[in-house]
PDB file of N, CA and C in Angstrom:
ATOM      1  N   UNK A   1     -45.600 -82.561 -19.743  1.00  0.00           N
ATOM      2  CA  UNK A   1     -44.840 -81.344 -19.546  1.00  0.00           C
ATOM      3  C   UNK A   1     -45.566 -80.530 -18.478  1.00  0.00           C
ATOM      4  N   UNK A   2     -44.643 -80.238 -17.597  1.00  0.00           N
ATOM      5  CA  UNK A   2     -45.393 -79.033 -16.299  1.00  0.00           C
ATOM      6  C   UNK A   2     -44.406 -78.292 -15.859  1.00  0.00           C
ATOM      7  N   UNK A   3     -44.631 -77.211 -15.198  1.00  0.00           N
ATOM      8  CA  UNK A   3     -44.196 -76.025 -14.854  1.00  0.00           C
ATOM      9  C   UNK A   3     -43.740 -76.390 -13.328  1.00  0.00           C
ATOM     10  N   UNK A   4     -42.127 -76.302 -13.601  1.00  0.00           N
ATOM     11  CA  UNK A   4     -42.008 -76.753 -12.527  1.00  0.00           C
ATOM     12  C   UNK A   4     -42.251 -75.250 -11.067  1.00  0.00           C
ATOM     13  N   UNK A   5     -42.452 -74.186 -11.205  1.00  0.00           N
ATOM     14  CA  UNK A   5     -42.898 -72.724 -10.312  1.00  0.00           C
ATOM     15  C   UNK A   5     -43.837 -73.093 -10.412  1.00  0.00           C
ATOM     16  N   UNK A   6     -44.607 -73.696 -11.316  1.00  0.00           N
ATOM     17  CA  UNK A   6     -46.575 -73.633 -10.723  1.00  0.00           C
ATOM     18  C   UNK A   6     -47.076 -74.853 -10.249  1.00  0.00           C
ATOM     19  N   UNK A   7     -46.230 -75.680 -10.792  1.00  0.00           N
ATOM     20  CA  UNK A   7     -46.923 -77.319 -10.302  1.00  0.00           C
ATOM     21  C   UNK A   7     -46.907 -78.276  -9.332  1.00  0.00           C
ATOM     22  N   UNK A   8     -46.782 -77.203  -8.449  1.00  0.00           N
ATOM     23  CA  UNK A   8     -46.007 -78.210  -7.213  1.00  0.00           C
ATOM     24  C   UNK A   8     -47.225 -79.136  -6.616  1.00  0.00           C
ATOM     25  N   UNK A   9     -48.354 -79.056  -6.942  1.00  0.00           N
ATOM     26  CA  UNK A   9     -49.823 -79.584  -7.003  1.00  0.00           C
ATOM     27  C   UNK A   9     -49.635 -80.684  -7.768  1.00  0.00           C
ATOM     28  N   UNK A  10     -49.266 -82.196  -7.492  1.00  0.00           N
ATOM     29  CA  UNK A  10     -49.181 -82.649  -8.496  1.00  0.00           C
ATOM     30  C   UNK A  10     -50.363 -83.738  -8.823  1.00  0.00           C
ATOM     31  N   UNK A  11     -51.627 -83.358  -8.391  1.00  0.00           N
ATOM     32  CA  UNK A  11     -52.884 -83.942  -9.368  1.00  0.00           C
ATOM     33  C   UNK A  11     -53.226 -83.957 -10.674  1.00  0.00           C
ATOM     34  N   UNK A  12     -52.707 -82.667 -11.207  1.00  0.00           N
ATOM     35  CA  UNK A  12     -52.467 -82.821 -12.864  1.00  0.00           C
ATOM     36  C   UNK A  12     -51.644 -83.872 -13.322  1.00  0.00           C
ATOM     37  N   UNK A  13     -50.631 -83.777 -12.767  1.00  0.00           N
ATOM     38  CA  UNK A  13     -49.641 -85.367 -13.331  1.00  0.00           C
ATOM     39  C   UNK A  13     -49.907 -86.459 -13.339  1.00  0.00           C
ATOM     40  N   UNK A  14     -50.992 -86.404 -11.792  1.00  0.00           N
ATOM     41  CA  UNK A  14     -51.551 -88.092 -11.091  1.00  0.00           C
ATOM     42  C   UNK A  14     -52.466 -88.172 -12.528  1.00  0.00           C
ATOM     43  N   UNK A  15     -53.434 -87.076 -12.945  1.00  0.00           N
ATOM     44  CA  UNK A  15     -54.640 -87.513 -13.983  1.00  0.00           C
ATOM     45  C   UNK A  15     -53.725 -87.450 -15.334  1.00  0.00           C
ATOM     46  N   UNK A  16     -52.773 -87.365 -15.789  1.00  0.00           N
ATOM     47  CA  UNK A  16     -52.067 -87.658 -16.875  1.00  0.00           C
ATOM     48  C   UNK A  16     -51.980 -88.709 -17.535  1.00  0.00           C
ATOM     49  N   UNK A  17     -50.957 -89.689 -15.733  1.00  0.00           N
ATOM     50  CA  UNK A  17     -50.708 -90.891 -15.690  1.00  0.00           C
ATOM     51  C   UNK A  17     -51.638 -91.824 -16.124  1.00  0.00           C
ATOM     52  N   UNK A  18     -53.096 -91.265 -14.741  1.00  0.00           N
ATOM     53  CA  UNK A  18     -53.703 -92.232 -15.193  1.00  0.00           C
ATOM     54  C   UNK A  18     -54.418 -92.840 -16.065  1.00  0.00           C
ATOM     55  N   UNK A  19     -54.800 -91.366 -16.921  1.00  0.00           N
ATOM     56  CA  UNK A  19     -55.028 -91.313 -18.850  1.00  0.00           C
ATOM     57  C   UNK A  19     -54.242 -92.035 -19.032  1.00  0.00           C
ATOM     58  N   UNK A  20     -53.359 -92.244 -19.264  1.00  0.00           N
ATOM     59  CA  UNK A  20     -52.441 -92.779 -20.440  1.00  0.00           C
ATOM     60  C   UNK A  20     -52.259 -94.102 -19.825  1.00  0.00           C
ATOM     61  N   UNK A  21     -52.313 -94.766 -18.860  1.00  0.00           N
ATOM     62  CA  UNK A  21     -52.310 -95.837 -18.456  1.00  0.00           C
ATOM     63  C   UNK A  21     -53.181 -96.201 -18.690  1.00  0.00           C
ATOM     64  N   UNK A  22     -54.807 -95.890 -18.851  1.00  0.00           N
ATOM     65  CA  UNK A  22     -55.829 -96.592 -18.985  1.00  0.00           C
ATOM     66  C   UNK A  22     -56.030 -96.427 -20.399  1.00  0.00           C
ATOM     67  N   UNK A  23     -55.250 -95.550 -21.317  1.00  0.00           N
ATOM     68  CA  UNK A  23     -55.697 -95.868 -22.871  1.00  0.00           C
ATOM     69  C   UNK A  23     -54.102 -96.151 -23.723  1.00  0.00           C
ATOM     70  N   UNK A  24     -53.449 -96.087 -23.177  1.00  0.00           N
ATOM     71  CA  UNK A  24     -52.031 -96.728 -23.607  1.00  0.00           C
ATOM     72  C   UNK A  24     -51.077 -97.531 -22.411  1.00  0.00           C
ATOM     73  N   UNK A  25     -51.816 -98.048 -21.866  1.00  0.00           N
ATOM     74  CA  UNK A  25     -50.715 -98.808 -20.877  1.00  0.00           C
ATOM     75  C   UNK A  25     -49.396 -98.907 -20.633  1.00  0.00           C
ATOM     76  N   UNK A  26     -48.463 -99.804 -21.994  1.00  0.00           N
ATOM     77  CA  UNK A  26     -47.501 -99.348 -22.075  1.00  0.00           C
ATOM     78  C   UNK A  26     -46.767 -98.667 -22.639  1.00  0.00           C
ATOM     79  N   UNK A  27     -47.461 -97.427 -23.127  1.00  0.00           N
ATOM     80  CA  UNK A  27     -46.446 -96.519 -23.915  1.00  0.00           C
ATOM     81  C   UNK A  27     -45.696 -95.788 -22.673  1.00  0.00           C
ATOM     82  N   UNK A  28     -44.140 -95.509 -23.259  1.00  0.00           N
ATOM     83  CA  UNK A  28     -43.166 -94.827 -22.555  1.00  0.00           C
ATOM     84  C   UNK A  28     -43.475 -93.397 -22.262  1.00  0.00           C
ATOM     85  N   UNK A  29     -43.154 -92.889 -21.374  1.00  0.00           N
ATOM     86  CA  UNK A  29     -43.845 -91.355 -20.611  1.00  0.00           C
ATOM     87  C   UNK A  29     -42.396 -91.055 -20.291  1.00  0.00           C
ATOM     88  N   UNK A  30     -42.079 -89.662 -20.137  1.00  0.00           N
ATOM     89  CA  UNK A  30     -41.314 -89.025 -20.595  1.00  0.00           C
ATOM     90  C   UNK A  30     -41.796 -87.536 -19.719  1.00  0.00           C
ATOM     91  N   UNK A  31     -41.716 -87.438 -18.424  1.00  0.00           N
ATOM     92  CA  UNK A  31     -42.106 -86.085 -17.122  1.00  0.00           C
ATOM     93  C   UNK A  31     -40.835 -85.437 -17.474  1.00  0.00           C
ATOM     94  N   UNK A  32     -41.487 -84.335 -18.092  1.00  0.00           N
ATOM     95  CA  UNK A  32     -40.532 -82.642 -18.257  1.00  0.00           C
ATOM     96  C   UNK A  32     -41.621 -81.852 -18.004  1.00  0.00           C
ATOM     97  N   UNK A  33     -40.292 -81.136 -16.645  1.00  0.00           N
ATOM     98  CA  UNK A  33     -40.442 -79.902 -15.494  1.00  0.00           C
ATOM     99  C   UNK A  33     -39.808 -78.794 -16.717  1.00  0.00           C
ATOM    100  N   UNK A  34     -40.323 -77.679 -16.709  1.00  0.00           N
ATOM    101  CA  UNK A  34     -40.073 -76.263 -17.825  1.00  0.00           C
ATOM    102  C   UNK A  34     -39.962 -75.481 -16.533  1.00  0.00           C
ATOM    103  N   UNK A  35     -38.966 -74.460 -17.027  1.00  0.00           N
ATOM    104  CA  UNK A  35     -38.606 -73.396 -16.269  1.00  0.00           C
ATOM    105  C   UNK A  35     -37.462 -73.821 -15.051  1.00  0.00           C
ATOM    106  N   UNK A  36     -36.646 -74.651 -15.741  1.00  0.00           N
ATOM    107  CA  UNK A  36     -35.665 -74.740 -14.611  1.00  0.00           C
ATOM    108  C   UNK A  36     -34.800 -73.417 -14.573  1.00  0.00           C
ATOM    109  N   UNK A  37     -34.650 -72.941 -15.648  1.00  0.00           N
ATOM    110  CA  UNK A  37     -33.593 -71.773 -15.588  1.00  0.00           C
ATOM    111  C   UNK A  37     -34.057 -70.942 -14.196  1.00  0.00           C
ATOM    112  N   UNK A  38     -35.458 -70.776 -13.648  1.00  0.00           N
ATOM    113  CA  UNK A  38     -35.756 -69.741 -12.938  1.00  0.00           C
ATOM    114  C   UNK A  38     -36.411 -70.158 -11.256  1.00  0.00           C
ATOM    115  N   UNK A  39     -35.231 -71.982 -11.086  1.00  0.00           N
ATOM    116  CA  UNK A  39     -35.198 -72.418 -10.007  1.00  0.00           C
ATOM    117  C   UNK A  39     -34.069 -72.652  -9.680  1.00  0.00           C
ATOM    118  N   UNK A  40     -34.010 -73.080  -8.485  1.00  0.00           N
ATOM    119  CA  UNK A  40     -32.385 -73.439  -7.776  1.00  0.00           C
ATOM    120  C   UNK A  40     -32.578 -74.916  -8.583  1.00  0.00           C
ATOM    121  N   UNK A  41     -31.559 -75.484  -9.131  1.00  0.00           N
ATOM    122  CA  UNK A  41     -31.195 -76.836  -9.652  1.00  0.00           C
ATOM    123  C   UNK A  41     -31.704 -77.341  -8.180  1.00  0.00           C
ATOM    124  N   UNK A  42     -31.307 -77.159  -7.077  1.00  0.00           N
ATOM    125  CA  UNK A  42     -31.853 -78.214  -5.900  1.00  0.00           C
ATOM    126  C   UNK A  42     -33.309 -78.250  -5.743  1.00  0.00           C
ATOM    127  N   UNK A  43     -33.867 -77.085  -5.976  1.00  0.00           N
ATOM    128  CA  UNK A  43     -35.414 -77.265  -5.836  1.00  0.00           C
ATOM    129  C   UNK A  43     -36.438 -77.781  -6.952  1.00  0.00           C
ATOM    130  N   UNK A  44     -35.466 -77.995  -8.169  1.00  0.00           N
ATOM    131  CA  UNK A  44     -35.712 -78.572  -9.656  1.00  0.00           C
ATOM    132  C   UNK A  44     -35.515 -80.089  -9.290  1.00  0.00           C
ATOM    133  N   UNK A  45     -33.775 -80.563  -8.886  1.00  0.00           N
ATOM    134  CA  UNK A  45     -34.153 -81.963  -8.649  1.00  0.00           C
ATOM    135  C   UNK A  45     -34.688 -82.393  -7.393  1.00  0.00           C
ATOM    136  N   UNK A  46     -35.658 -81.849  -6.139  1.00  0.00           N
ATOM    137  CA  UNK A  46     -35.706 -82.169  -5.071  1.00  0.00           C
ATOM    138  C   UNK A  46     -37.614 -83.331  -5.454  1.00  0.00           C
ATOM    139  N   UNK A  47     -38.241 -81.912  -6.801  1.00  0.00           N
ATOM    140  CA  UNK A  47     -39.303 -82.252  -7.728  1.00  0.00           C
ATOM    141  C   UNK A  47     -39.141 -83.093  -8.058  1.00  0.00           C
ATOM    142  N   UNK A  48     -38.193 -83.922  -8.927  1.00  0.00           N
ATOM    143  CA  UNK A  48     -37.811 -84.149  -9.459  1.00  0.00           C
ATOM    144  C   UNK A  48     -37.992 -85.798  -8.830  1.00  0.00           C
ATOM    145  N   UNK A  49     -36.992 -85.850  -7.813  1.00  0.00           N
ATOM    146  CA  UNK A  49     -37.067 -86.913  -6.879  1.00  0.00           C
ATOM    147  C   UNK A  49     -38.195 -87.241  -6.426  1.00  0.00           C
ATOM    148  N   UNK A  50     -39.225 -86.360  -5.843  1.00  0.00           N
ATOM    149  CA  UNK A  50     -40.620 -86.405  -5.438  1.00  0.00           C
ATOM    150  C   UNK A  50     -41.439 -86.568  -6.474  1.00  0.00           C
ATOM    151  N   UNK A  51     -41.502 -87.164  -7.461  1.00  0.00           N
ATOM    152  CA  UNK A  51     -42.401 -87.601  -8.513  1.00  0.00           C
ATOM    153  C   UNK A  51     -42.015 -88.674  -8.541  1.00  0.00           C
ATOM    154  N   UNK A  52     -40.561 -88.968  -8.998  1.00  0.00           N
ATOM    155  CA  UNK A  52     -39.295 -90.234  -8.859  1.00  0.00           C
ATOM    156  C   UNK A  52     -39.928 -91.522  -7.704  1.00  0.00           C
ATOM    157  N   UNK A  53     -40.308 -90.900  -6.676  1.00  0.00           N
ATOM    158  CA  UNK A  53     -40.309 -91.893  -5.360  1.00  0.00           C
ATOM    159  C   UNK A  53     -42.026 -92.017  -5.195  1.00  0.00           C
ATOM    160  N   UNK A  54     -42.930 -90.740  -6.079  1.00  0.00           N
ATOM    161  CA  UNK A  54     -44.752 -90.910  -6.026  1.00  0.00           C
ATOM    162  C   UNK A  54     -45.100 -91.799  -6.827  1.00  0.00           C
ATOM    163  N   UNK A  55     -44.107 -91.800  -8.024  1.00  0.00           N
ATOM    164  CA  UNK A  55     -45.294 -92.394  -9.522  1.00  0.00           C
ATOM    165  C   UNK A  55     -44.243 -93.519  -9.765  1.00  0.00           C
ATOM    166  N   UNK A  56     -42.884 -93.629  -9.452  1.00  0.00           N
ATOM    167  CA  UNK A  56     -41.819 -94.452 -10.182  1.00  0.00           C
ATOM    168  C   UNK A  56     -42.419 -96.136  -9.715  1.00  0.00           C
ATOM    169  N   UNK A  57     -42.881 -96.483  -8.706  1.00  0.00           N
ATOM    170  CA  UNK A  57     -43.412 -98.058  -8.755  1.00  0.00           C
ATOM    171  C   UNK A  57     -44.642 -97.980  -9.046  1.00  0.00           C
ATOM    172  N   UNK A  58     -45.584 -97.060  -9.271  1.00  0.00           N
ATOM    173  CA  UNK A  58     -47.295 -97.242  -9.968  1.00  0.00           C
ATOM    174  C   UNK A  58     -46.859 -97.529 -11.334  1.00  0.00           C
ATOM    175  N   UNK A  59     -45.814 -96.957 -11.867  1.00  0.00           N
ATOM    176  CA  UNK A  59     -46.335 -96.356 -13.306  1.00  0.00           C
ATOM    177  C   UNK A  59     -44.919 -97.020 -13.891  1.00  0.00           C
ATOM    178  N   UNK A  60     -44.976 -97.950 -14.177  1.00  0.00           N
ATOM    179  CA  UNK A  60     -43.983 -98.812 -14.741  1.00  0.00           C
ATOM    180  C   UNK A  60     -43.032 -97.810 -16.147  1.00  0.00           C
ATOM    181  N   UNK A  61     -44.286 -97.485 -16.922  1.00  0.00           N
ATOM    182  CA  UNK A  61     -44.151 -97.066 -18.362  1.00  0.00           C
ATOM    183  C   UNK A  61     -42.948 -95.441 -17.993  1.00  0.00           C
ATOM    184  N   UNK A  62     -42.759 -95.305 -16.959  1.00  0.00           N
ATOM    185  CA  UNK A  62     -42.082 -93.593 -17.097  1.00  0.00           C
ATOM    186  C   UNK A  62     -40.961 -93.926 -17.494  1.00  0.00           C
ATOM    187  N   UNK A  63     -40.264 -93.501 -18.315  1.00  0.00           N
ATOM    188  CA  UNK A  63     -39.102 -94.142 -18.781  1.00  0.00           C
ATOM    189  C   UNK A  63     -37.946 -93.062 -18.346  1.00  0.00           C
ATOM    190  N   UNK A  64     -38.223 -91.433 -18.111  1.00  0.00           N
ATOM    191  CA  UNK A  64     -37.784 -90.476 -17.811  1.00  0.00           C
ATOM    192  C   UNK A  64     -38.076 -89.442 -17.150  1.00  0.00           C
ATOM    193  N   UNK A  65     -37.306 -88.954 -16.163  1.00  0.00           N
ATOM    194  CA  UNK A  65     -37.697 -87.527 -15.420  1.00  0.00           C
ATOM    195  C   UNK A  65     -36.473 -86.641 -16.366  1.00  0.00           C
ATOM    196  N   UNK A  66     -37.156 -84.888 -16.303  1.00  0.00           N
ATOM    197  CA  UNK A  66     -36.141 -84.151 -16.983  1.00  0.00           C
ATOM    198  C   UNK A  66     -36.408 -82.968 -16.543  1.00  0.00           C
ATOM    199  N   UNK A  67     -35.570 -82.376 -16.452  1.00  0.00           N
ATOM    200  CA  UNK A  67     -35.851 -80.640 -16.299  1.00  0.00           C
ATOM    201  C   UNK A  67     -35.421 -79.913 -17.577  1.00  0.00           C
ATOM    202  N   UNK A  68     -35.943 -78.798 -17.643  1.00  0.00           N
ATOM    203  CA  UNK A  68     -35.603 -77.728 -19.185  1.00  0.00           C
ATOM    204  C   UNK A  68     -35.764 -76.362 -19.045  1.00  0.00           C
ATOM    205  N   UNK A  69     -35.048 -75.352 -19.577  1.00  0.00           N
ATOM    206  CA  UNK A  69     -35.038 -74.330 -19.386  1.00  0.00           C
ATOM    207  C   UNK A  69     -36.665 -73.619 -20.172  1.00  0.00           C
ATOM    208  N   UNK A  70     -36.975 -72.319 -19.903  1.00  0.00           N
ATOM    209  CA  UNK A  70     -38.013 -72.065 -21.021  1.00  0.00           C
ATOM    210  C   UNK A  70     -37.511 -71.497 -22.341  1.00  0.00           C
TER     211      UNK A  70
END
């Protein structure tokens, strides 16, 4: 879970991944962006896509991208 107004830094996510890849390999991961209510839906899925196209062939296990209001 990250903030999608503060996180546009996405090294927290990269060290998430790579936790959980190195102590659960394949468990399913599940990236929810919070605070969509207080973005443009385009700048929510543009994130959205740009994680989609960073982590989607490293990281086999993501099973989902999502956005959510707070």
């Amino acid at each position: 879970v990250f903030n999608l107004l503060r996180d546009f830094d996405t090294n927290r996510i990269e060290y998430w991944l790579q936790s959980i890849a190195s102590r659960a390999g394949t468990a399913p991961v599940v990236l929810v962006g919070t605070h969509v209510d207080e973005c443009s839906k385009e700048d929510a899925q543009a994130y959205l896509d740009k994680l989609r196209a960073t982590y989607g062939s490293r990281f086999k296990n993501i099973s989902a991208y999502a956005a959510v209001s707070t």
